[in-house]
PDB file of N, CA and C in Angstrom:
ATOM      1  N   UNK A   1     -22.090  18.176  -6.836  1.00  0.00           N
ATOM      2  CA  UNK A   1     -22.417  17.112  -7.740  1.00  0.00           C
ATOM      3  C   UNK A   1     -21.680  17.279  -9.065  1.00  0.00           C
ATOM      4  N   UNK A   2     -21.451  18.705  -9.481  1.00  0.00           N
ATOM      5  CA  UNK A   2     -20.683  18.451 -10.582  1.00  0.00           C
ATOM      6  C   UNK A   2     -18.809  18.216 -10.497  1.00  0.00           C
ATOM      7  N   UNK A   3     -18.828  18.441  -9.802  1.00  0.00           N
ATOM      8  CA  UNK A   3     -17.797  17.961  -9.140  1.00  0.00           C
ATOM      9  C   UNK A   3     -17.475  16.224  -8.996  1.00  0.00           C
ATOM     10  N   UNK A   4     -18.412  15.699  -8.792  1.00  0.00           N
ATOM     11  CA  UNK A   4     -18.447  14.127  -8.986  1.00  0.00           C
ATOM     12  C   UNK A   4     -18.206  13.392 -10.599  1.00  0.00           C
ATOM     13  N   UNK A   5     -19.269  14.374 -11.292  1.00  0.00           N
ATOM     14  CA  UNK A   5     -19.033  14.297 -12.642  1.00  0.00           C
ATOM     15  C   UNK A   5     -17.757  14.332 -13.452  1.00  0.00           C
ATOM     16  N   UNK A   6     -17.415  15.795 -13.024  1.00  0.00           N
ATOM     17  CA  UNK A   6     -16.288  16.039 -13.425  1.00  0.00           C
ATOM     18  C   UNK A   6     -15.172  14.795 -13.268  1.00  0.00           C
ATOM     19  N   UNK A   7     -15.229  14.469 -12.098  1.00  0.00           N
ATOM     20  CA  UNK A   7     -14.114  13.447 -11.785  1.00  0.00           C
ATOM     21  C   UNK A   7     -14.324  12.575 -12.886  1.00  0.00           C
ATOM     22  N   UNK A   8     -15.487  11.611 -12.799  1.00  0.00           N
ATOM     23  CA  UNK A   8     -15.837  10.481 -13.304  1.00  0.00           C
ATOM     24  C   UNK A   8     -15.792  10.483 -14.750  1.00  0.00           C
ATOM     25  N   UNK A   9     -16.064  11.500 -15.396  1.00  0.00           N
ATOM     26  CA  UNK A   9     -16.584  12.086 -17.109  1.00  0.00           C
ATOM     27  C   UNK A   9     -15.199  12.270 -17.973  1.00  0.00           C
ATOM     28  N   UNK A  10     -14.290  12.924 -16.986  1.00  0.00           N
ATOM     29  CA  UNK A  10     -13.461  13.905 -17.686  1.00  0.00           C
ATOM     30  C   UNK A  10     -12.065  13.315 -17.699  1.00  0.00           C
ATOM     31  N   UNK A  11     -10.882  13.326 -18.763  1.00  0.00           N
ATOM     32  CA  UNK A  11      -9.807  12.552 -18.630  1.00  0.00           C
ATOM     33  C   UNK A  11      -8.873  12.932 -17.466  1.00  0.00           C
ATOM     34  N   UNK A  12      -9.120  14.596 -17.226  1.00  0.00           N
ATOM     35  CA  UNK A  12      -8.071  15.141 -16.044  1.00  0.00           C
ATOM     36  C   UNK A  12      -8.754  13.881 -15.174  1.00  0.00           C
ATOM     37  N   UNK A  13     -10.398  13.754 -15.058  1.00  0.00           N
ATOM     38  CA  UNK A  13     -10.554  13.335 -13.351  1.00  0.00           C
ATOM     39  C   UNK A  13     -10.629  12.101 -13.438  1.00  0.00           C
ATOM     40  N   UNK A  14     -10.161  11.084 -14.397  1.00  0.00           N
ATOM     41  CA  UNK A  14     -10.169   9.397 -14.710  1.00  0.00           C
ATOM     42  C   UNK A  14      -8.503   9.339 -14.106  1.00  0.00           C
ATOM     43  N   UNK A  15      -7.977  10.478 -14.606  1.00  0.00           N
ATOM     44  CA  UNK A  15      -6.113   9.965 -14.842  1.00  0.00           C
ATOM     45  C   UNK A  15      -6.360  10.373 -13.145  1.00  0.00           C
ATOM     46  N   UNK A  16      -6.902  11.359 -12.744  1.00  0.00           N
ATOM     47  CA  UNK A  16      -6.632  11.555 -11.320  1.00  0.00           C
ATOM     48  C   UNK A  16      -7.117  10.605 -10.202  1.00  0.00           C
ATOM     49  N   UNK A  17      -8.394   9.906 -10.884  1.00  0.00           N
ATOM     50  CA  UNK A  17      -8.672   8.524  -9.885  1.00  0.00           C
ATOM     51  C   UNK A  17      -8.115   7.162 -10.308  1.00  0.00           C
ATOM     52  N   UNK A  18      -7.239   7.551 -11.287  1.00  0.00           N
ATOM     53  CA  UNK A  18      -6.273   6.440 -11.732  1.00  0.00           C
ATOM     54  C   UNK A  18      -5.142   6.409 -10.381  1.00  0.00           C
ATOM     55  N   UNK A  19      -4.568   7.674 -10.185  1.00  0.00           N
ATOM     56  CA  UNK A  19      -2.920   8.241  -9.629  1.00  0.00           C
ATOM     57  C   UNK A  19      -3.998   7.871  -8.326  1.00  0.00           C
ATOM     58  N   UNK A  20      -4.930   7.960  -7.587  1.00  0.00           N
ATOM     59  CA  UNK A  20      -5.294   7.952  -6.572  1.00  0.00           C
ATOM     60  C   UNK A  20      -5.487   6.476  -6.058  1.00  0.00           C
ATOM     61  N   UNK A  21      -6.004   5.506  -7.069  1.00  0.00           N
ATOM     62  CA  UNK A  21      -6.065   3.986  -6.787  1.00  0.00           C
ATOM     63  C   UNK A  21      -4.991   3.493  -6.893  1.00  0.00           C
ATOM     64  N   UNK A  22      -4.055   3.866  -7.767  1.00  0.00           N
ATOM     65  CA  UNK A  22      -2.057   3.564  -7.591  1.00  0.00           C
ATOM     66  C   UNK A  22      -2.132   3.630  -6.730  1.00  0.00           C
ATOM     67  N   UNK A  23      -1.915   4.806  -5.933  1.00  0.00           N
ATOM     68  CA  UNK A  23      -1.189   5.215  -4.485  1.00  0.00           C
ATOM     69  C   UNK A  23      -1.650   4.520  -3.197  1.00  0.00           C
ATOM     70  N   UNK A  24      -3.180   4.406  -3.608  1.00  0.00           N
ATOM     71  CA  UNK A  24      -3.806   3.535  -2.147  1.00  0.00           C
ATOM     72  C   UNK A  24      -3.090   1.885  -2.006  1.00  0.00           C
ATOM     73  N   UNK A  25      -3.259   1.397  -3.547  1.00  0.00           N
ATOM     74  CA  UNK A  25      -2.618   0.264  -4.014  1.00  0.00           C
ATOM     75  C   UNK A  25      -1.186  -0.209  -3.551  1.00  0.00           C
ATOM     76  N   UNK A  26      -0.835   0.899  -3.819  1.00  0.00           N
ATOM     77  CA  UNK A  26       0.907   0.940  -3.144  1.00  0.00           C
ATOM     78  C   UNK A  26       1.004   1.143  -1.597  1.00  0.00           C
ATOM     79  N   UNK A  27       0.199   1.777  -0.883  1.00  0.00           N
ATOM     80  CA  UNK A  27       0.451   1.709  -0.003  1.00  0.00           C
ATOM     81  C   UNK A  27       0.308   0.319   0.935  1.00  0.00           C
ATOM     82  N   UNK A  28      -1.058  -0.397   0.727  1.00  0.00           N
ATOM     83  CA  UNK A  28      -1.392  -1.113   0.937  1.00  0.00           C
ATOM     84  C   UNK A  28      -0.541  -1.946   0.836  1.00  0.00           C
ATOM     85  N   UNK A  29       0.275  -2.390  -0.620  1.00  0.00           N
ATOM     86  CA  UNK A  29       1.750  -3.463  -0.741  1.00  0.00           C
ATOM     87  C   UNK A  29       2.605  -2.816   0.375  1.00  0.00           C
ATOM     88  N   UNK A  30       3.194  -1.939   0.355  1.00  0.00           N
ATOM     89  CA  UNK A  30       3.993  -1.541   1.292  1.00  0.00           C
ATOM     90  C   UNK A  30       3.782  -2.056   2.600  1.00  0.00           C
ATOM     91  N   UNK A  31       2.412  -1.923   2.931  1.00  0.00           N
ATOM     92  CA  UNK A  31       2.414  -1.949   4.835  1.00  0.00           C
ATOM     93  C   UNK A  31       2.735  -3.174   4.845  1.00  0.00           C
ATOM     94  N   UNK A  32       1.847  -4.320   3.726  1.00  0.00           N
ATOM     95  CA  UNK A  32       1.904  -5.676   3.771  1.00  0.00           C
ATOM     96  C   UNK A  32       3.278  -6.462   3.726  1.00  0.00           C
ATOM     97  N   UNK A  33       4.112  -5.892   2.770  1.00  0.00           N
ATOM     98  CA  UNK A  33       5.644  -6.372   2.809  1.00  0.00           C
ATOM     99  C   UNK A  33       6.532  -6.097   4.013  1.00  0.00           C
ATOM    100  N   UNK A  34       6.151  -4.348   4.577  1.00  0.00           N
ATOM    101  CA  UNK A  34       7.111  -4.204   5.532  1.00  0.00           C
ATOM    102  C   UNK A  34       6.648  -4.733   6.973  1.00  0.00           C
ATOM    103  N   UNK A  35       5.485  -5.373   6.709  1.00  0.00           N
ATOM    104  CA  UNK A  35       4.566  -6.506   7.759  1.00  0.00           C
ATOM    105  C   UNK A  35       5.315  -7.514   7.986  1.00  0.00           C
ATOM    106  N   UNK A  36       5.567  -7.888   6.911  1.00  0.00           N
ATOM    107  CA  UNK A  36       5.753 -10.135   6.581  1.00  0.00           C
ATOM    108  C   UNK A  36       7.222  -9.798   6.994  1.00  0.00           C
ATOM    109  N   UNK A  37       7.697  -8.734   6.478  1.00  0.00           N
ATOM    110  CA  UNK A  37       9.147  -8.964   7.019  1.00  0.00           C
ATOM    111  C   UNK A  37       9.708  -8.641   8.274  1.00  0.00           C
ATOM    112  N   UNK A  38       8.984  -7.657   8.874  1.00  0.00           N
ATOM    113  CA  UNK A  38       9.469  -7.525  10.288  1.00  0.00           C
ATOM    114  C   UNK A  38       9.031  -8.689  11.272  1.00  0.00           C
ATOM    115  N   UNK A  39       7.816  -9.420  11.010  1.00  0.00           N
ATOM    116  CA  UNK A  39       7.637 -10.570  11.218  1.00  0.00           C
ATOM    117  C   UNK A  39       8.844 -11.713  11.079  1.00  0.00           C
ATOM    118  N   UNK A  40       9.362 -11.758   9.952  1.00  0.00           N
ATOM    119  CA  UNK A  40      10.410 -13.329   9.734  1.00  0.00           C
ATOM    120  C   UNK A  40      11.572 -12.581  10.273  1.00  0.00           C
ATOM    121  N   UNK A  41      12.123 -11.225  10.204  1.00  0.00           N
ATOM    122  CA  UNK A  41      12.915 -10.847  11.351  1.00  0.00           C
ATOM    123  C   UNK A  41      12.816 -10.945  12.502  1.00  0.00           C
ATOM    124  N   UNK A  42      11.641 -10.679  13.293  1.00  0.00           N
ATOM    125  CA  UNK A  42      11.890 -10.836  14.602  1.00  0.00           C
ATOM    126  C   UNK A  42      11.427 -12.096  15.171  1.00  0.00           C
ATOM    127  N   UNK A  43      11.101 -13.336  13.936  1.00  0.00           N
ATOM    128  CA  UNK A  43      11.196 -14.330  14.207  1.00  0.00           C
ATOM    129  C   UNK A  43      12.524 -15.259  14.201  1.00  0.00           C
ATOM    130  N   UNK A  44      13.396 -14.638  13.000  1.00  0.00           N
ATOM    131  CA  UNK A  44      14.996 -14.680  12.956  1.00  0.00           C
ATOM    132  C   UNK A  44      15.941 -14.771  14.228  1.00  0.00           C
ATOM    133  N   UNK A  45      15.211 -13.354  14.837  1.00  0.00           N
ATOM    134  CA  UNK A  45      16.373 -12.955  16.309  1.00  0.00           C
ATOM    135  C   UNK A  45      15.815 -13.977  17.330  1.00  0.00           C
ATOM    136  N   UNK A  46      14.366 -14.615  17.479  1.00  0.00           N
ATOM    137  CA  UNK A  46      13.936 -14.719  18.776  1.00  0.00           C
ATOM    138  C   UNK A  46      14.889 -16.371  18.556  1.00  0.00           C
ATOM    139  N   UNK A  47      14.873 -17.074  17.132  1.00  0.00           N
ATOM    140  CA  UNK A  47      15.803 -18.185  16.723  1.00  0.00           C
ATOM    141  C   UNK A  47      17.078 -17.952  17.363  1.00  0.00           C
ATOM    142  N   UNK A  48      17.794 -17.085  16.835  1.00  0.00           N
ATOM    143  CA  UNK A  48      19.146 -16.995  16.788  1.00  0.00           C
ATOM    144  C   UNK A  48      19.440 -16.603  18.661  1.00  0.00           C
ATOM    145  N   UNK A  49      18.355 -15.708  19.380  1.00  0.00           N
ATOM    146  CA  UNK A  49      18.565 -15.756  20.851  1.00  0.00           C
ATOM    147  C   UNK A  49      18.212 -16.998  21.614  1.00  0.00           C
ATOM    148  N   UNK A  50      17.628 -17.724  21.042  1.00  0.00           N
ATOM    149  CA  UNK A  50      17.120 -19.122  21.856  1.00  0.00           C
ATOM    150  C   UNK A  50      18.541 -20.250  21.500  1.00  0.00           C
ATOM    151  N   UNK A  51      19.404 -19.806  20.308  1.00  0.00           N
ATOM    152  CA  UNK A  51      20.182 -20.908  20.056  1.00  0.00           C
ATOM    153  C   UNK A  51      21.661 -20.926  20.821  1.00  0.00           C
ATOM    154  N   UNK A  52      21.606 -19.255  21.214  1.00  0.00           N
ATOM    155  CA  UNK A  52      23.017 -19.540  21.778  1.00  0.00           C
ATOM    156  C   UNK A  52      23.140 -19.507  23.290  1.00  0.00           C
TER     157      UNK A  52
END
């Protein structure tokens, strides 16, 4: 429990659940971008194989 405190109370453990909600944050953009785009790519090829 003090351990919880610590996190929550203290600037080390604010800046450290700061760097920790970045990173989840970022990851989350990441999966989502490298989502949408492998999507309109392999919607690109299935175009470009149906046209020729």
């Amino acid at each position: 429990m003090h351990a919880l405190r610590d996190f929550f109370t203290t600037d080390y453990g604010l800046l450290s659940a700061a760097v920790i909600a970045l990173t989840l944050g970022m990851g989350v953009w990441y999966a989502r971008f490298f989502q949408r785009h492998i999507r309109e790519d392999t919607e690109a090829a299935a175009r470009a194989a149906r046209a020729r």
